[in-house]
C-alpha atoms as a PDB file:
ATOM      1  CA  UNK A   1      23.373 -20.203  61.047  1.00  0.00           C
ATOM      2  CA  UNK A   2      26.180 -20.901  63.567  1.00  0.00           C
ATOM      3  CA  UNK A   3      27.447 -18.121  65.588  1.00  0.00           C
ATOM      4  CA  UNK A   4      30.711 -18.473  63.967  1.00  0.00           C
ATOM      5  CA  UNK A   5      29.030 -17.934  60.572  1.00  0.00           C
ATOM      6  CA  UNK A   6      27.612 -14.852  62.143  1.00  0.00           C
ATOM      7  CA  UNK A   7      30.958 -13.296  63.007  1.00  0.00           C
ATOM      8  CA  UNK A   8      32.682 -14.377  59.681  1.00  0.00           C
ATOM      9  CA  UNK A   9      29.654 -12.372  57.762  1.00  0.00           C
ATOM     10  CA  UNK A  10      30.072  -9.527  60.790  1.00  0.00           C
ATOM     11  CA  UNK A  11      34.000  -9.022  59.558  1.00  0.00           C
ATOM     12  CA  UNK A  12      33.316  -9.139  55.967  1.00  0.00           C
ATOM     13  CA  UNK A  13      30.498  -6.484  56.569  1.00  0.00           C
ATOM     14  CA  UNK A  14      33.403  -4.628  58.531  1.00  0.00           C
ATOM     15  CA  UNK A  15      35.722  -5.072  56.199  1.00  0.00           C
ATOM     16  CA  UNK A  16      33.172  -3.733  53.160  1.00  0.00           C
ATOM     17  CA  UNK A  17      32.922  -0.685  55.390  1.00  0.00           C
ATOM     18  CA  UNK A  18      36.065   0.586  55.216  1.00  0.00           C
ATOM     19  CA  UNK A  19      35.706   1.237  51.176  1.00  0.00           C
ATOM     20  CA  UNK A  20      33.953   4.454  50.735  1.00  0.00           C
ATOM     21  CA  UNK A  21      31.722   4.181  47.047  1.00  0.00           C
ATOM     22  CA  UNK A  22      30.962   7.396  45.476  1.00  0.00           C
ATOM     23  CA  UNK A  23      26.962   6.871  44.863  1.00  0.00           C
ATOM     24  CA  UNK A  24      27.810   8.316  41.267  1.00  0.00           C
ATOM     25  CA  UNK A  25      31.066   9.777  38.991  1.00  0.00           C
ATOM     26  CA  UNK A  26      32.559  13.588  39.880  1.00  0.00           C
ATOM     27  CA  UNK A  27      35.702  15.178  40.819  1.00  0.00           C
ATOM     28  CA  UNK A  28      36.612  15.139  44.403  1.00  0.00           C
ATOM     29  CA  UNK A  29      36.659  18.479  46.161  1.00  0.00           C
ATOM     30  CA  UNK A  30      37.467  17.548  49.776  1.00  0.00           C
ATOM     31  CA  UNK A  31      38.579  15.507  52.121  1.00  0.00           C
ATOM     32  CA  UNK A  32      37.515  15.875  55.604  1.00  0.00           C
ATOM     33  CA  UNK A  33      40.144  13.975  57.712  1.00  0.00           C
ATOM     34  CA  UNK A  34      43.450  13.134  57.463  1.00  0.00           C
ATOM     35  CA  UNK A  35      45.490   9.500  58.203  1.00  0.00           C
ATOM     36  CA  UNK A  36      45.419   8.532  61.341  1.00  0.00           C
ATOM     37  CA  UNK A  37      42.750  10.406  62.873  1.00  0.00           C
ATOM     38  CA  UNK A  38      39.867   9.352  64.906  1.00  0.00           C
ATOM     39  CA  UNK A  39      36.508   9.593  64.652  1.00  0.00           C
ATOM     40  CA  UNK A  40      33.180   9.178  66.710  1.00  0.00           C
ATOM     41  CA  UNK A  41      29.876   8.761  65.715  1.00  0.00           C
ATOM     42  CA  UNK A  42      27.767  11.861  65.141  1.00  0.00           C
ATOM     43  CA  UNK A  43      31.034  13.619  65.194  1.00  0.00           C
ATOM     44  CA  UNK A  44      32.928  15.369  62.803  1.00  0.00           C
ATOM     45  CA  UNK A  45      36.354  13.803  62.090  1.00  0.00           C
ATOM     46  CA  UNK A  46      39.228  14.890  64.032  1.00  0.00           C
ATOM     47  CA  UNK A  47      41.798  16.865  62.530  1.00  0.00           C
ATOM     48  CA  UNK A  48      39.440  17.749  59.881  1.00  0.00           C
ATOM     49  CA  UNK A  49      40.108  20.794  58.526  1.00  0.00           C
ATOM     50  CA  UNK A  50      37.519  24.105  58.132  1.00  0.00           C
ATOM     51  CA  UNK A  51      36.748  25.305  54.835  1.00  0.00           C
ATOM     52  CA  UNK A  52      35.292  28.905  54.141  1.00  0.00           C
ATOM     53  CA  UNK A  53      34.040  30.304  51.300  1.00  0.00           C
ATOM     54  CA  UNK A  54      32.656  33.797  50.488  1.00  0.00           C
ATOM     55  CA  UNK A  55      29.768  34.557  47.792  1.00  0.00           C
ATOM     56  CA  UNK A  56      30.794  37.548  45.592  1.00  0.00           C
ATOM     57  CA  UNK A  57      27.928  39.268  44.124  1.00  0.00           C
ATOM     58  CA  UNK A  58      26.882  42.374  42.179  1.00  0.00           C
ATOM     59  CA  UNK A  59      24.169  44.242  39.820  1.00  0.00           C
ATOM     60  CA  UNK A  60      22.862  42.204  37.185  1.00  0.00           C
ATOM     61  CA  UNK A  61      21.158  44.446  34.654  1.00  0.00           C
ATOM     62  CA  UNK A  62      19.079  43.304  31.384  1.00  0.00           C
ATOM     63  CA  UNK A  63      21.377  42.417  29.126  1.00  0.00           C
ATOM     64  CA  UNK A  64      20.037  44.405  25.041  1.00  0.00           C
ATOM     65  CA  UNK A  65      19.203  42.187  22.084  1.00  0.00           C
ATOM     66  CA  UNK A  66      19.219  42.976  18.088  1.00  0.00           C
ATOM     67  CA  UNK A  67      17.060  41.933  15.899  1.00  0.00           C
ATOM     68  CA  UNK A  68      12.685  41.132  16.507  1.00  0.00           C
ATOM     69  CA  UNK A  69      11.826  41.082  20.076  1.00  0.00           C
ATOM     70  CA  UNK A  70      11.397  42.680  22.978  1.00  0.00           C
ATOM     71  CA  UNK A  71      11.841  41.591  26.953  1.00  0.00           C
ATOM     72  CA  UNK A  72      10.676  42.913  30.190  1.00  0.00           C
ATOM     73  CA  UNK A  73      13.675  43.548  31.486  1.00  0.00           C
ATOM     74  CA  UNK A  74      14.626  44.775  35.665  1.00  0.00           C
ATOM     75  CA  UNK A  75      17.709  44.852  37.808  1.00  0.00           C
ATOM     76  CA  UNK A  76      18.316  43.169  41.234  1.00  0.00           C
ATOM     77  CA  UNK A  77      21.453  43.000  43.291  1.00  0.00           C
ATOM     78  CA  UNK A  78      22.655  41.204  46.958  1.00  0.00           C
ATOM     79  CA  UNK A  79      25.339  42.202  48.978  1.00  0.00           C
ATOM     80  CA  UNK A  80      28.845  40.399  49.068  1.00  0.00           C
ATOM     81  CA  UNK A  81      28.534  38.060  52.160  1.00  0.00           C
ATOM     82  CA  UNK A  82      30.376  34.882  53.504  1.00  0.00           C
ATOM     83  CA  UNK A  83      29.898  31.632  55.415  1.00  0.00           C
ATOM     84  CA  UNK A  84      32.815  29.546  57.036  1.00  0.00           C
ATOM     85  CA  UNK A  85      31.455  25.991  58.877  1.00  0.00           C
ATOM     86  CA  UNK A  86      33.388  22.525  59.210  1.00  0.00           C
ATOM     87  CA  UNK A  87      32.179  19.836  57.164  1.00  0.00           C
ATOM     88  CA  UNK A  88      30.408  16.860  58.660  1.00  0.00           C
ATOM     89  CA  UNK A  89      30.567  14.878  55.143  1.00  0.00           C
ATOM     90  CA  UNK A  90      33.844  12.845  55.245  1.00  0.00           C
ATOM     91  CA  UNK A  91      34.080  13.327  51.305  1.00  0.00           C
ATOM     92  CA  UNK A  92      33.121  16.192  48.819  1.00  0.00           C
ATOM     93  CA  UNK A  93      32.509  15.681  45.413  1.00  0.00           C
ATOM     94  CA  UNK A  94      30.654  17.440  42.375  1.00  0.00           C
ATOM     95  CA  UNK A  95      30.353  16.667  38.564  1.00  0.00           C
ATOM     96  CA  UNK A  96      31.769  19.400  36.968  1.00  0.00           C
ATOM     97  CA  UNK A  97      30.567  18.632  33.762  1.00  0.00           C
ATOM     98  CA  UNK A  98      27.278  19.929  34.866  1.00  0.00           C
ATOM     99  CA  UNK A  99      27.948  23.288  36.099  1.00  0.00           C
ATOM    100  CA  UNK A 100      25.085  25.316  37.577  1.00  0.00           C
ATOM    101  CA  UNK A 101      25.160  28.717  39.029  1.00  0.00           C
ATOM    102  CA  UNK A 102      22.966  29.731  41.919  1.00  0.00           C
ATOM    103  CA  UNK A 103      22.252  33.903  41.829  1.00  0.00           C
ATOM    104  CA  UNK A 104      19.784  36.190  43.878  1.00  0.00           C
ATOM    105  CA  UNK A 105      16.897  37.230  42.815  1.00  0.00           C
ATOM    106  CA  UNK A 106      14.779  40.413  44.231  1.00  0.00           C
ATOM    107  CA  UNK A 107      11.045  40.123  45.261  1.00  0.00           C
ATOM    108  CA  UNK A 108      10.234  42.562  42.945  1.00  0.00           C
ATOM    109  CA  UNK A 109      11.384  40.567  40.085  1.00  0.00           C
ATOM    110  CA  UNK A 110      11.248  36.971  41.106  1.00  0.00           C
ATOM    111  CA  UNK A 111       7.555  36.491  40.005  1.00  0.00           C
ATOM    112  CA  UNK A 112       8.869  37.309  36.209  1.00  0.00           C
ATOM    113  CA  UNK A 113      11.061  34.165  36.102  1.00  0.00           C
ATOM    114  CA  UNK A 114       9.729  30.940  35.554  1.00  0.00           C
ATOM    115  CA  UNK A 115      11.551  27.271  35.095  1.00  0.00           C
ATOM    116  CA  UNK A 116      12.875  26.812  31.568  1.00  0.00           C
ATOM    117  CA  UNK A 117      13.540  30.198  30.278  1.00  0.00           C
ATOM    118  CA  UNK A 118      16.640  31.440  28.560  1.00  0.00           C
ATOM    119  CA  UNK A 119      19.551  33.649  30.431  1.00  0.00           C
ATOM    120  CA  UNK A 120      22.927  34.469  29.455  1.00  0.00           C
ATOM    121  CA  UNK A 121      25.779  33.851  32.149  1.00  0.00           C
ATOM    122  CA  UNK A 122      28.953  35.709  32.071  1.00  0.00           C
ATOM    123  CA  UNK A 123      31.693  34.864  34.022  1.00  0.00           C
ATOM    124  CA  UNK A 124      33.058  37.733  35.975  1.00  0.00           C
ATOM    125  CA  UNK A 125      37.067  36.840  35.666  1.00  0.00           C
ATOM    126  CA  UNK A 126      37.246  36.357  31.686  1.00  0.00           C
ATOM    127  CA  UNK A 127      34.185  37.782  30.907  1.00  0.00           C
ATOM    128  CA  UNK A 128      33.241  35.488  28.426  1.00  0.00           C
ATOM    129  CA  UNK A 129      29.277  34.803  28.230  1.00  0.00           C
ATOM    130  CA  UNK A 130      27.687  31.190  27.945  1.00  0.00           C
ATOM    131  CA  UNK A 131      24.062  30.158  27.855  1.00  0.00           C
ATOM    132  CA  UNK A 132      22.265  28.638  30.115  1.00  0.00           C
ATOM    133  CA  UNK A 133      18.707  28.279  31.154  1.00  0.00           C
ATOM    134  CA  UNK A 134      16.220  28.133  34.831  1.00  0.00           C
ATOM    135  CA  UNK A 135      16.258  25.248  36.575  1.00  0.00           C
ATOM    136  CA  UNK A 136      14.573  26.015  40.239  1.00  0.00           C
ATOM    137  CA  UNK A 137      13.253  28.649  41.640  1.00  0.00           C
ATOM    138  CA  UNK A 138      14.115  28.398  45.859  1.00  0.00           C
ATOM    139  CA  UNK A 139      10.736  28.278  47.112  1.00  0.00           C
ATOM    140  CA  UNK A 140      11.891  30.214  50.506  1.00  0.00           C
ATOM    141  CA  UNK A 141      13.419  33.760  50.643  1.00  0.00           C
ATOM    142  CA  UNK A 142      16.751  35.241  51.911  1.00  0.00           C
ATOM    143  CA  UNK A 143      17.090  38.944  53.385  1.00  0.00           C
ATOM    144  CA  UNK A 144      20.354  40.784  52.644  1.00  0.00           C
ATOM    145  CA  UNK A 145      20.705  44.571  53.301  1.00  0.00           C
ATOM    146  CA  UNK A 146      16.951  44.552  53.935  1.00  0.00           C
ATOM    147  CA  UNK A 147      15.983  43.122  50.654  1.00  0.00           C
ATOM    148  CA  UNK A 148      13.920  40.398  50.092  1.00  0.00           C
ATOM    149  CA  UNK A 149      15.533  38.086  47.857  1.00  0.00           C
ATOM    150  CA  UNK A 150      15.037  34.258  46.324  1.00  0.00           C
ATOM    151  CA  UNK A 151      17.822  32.188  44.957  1.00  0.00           C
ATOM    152  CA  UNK A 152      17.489  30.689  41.205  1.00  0.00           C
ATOM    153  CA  UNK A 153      19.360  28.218  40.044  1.00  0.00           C
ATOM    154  CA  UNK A 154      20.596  28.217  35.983  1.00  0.00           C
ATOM    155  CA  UNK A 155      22.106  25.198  34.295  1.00  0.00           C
ATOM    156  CA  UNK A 156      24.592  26.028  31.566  1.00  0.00           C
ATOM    157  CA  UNK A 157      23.911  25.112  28.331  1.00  0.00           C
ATOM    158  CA  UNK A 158      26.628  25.333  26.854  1.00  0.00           C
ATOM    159  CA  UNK A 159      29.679  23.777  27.035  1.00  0.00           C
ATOM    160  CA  UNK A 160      33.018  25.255  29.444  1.00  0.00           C
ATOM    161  CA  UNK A 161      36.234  25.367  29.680  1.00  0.00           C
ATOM    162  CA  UNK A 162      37.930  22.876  32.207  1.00  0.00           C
ATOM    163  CA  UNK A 163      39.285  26.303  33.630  1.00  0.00           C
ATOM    164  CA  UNK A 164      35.960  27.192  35.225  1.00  0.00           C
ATOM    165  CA  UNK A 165      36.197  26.086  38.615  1.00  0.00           C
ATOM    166  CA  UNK A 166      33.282  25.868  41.198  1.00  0.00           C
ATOM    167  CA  UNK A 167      32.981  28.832  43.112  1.00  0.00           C
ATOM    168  CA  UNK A 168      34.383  31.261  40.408  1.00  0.00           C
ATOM    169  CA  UNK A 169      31.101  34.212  39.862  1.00  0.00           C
ATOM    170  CA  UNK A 170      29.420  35.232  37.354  1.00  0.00           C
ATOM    171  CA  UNK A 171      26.925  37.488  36.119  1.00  0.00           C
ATOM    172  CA  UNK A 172      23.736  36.334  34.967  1.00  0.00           C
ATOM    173  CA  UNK A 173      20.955  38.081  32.720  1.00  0.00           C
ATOM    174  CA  UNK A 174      17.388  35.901  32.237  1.00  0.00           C
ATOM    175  CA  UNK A 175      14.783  36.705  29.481  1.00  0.00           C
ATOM    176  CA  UNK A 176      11.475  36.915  31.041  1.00  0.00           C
ATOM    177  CA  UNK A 177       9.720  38.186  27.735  1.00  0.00           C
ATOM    178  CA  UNK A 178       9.978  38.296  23.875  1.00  0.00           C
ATOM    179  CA  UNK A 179       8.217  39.278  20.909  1.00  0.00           C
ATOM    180  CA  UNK A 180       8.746  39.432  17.163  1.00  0.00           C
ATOM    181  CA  UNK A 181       8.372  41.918  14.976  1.00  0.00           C
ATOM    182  CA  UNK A 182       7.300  44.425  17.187  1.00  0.00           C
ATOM    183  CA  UNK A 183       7.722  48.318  17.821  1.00  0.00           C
ATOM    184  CA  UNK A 184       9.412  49.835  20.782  1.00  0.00           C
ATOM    185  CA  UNK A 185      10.227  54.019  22.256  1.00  0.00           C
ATOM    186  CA  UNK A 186      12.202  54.271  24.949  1.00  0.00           C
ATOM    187  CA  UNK A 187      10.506  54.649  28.049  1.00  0.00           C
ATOM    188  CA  UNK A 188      10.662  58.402  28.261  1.00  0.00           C
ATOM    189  CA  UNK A 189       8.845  58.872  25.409  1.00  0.00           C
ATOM    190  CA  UNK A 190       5.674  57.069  27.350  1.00  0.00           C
ATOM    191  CA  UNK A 191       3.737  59.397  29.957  1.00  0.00           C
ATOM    192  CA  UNK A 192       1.652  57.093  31.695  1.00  0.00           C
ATOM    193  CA  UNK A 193      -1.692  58.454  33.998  1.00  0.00           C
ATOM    194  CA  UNK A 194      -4.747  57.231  35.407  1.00  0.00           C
ATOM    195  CA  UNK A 195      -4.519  53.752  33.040  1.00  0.00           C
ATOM    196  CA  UNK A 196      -3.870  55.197  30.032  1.00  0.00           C
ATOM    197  CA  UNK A 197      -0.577  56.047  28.283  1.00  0.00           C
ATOM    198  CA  UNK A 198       0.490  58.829  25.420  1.00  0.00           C
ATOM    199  CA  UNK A 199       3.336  59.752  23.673  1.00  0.00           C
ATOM    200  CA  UNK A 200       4.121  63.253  21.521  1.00  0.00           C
ATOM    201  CA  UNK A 201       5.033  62.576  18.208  1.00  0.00           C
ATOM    202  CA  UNK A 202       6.342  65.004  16.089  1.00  0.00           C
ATOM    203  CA  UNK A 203       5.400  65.386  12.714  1.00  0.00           C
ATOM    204  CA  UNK A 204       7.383  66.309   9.652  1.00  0.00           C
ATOM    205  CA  UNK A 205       6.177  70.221   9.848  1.00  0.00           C
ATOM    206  CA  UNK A 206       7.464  69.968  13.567  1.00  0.00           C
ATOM    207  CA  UNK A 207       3.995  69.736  14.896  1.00  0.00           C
ATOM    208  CA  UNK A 208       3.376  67.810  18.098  1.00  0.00           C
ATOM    209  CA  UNK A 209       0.882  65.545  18.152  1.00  0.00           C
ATOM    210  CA  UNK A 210      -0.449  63.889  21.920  1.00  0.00           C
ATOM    211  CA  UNK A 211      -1.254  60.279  20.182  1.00  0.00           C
ATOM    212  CA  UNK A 212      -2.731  57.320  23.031  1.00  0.00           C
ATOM    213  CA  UNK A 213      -0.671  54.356  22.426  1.00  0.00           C
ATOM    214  CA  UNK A 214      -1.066  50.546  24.156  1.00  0.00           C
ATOM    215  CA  UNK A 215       2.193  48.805  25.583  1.00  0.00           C
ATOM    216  CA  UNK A 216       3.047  45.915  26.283  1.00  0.00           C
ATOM    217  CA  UNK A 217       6.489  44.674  27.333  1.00  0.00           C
ATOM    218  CA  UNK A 218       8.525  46.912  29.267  1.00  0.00           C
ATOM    219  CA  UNK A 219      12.006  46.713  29.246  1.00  0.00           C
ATOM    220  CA  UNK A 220      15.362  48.329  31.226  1.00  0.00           C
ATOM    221  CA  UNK A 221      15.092  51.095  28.869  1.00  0.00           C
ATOM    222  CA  UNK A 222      12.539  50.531  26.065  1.00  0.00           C
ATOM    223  CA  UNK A 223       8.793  49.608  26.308  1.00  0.00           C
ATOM    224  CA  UNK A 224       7.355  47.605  23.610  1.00  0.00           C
ATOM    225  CA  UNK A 225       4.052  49.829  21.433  1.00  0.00           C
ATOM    226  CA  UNK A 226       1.520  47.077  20.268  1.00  0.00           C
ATOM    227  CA  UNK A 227      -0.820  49.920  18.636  1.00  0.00           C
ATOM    228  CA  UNK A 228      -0.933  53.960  17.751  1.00  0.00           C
ATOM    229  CA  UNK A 229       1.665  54.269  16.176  1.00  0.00           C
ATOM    230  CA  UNK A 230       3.817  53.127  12.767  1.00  0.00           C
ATOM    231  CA  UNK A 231       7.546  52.700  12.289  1.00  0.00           C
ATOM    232  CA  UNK A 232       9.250  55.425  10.648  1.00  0.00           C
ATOM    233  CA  UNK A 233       7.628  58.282  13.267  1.00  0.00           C
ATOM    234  CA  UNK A 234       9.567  60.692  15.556  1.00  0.00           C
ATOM    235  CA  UNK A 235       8.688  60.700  19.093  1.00  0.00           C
ATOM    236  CA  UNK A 236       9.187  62.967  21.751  1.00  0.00           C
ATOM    237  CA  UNK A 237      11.796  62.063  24.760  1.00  0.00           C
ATOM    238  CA  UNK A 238      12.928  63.392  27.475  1.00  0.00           C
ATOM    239  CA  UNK A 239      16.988  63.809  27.874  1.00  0.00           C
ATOM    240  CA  UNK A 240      18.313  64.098  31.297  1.00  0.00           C
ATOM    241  CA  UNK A 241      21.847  66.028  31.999  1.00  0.00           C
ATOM    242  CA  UNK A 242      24.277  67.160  33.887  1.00  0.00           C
ATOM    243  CA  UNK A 243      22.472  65.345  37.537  1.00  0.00           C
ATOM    244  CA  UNK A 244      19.574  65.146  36.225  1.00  0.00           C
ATOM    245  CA  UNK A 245      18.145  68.167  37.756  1.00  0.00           C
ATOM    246  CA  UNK A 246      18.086  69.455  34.313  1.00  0.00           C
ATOM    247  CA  UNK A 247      15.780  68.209  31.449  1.00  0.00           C
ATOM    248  CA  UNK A 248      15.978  68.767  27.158  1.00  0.00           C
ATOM    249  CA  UNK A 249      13.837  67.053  24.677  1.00  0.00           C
ATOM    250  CA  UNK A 250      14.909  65.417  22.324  1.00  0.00           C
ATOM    251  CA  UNK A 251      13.765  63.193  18.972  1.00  0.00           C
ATOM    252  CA  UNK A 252      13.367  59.431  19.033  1.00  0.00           C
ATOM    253  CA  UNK A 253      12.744  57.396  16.146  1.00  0.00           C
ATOM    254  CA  UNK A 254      10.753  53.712  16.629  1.00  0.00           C
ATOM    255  CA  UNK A 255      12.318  50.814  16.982  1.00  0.00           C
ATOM    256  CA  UNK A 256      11.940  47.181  15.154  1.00  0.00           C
ATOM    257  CA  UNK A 257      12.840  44.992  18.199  1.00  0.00           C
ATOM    258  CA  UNK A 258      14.841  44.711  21.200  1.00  0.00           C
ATOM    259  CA  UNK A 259      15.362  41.987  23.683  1.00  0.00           C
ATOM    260  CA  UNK A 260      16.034  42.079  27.280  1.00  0.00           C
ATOM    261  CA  UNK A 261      15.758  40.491  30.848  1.00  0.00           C
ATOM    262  CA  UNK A 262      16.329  40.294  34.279  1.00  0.00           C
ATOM    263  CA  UNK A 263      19.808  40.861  35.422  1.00  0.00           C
ATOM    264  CA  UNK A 264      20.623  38.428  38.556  1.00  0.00           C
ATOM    265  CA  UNK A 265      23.442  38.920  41.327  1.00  0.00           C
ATOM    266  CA  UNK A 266      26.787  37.809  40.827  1.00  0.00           C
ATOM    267  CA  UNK A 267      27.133  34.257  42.090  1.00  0.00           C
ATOM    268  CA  UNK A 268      29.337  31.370  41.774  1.00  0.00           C
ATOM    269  CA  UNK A 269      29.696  28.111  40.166  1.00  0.00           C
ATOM    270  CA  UNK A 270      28.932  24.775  41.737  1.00  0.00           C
ATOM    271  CA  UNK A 271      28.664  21.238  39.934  1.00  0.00           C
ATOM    272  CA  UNK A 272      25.456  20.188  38.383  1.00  0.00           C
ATOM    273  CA  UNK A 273      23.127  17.118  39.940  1.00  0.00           C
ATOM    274  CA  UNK A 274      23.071  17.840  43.008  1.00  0.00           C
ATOM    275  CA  UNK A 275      26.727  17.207  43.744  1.00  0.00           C
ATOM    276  CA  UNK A 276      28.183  20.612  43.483  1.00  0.00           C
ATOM    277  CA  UNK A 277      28.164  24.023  45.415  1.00  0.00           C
ATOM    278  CA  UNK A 278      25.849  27.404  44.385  1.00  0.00           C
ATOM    279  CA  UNK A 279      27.132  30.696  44.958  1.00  0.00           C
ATOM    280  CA  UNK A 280      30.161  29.266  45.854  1.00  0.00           C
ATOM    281  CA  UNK A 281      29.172  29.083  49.547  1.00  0.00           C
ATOM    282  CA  UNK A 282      28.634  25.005  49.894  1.00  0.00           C
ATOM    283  CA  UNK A 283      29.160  22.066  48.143  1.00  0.00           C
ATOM    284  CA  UNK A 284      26.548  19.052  48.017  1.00  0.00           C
ATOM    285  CA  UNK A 285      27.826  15.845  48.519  1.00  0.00           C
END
């Protein structure tokens, strides 16, 4: 190869570089630079502007189901918090037909959720719910207002509105647990000591009964009853009023199902693979 060969394939590799080729199709979200400015290498571009974004977040709480099952159900929450940083990616761009929302998870109930199960996402500004479902689990932890907490990451299953933007948040509530065709009291019903568990049922004469019962599922506000007892009989619960500093009792009948989960923090959308931002803090390129 001649040297002048050399320098005609040099310009046309030059010239090839000054095309920038998405590596697959999206919606651009931002553009680091403007005409005219200069750049360096290793450097962000000049002139570029810098974006910040805040994460809004709340309580998630398990979210009640009709019907046969039942779900172990538990709350976590993360404080609202905020990141600003200049962009070293010239271009930003995300599919948004593949929307994903990133939310934080406690210690406490992180080792409930597992890759593939079933959540419902509500979005905080319409309120409307969608489905969606577990796709990671962030194998390293976060600490906000002294809680331990791990970020999960939920595809939606369903299909959106162009009006959902990335960023917007959203509630989320995961089901950890089901069953069908299964009894449940509510929790204060269950007195639980030294392994074993009771409840008082109250017979048709008014006579109360201490009966040992086995659990299994324990939800928000319902635990599932997988033997001692039959549907149709009245247990004994405990009513809190006022503060609570002041207890009744009260009758509760059994239940033929429920179905619950674990509520997540409020977080924000980002676009799905891989290109888009979770809890509305980044975006991927």
């Amino acid at each position: 190869m001649t040297s002048a060969q050399a320098a005609v394939n040099n310009a046309q590799t030059a010239v090839a570089d000054t095309v920038i080729t998405a590596p697959s199709n999206g919606t651009i979200l931002t553009i680091a630079g403007l005409v005219g400015s200069s750049v360096s290498a290793g450097s962000t571009t000049t002139g570029a502007p810098t974006s910040s974004s805040s994460s809004s977040s709340g309580t998630g709480t398990g979210g009640a189901g009709g019907g046969a099952g039942t779900g172990s159900s538990s709350s976590s929450s993360s404080s609202s918090s905020s990141s600003s940083s200049s962009s070293t990616a010239f271009i930003t761009m995300a599919d948004l037909s593949k929307l994903q929302v990133t939310a934080n998870v406690s210690e406490t109930d992180v080792s409930s959720v597992q890759v593939g199960q079933d959540a419902t996402i509500t979005l905080n500004a319409t309120t409307k719910t969608y489905a969606g479902q577990v796709q990671s689990i962030s194998p390293t932890s976060t600490v906000v207002s002294n809680v331990v907490e791990f970020a999960v990451t939920l595809d939606l299953t369903d299909s959106v509105p162009v009006t959902v933007r990335p960023g917007q948040s959203a509630s989320i509530s995961i089901t950890t647990a089901e069953a069908s065709n299964t009894l449940y009291v509510p929790n204060t019903a269950i007195t639980t000591a030294g392994g074993r568990s009771v409840v008082t049922v109250v017979g048709s004469d008014g006579k109360e009964t201490i009966t040992p019962v086995t659990t299994g599922i324990v939800g928000t506000t319902n635990t599932q009853v997988t033997s001692g007892l039959t549907q149709g009989q009245n247990v004994l619960i405990t009513l809190a009023t006022g503060t609570g500093s002041t207890t009744g009792r009260g009758f509760g009948g059994l239940g033929g199902g429920l179905g619950t989960g674990i509520g997540g923090a409020g977080a924000g959308f980002g676009g799905g693979a891989g290109t888009g931002a979770g809890a509305g803090t980044r975006t991927g390129g």
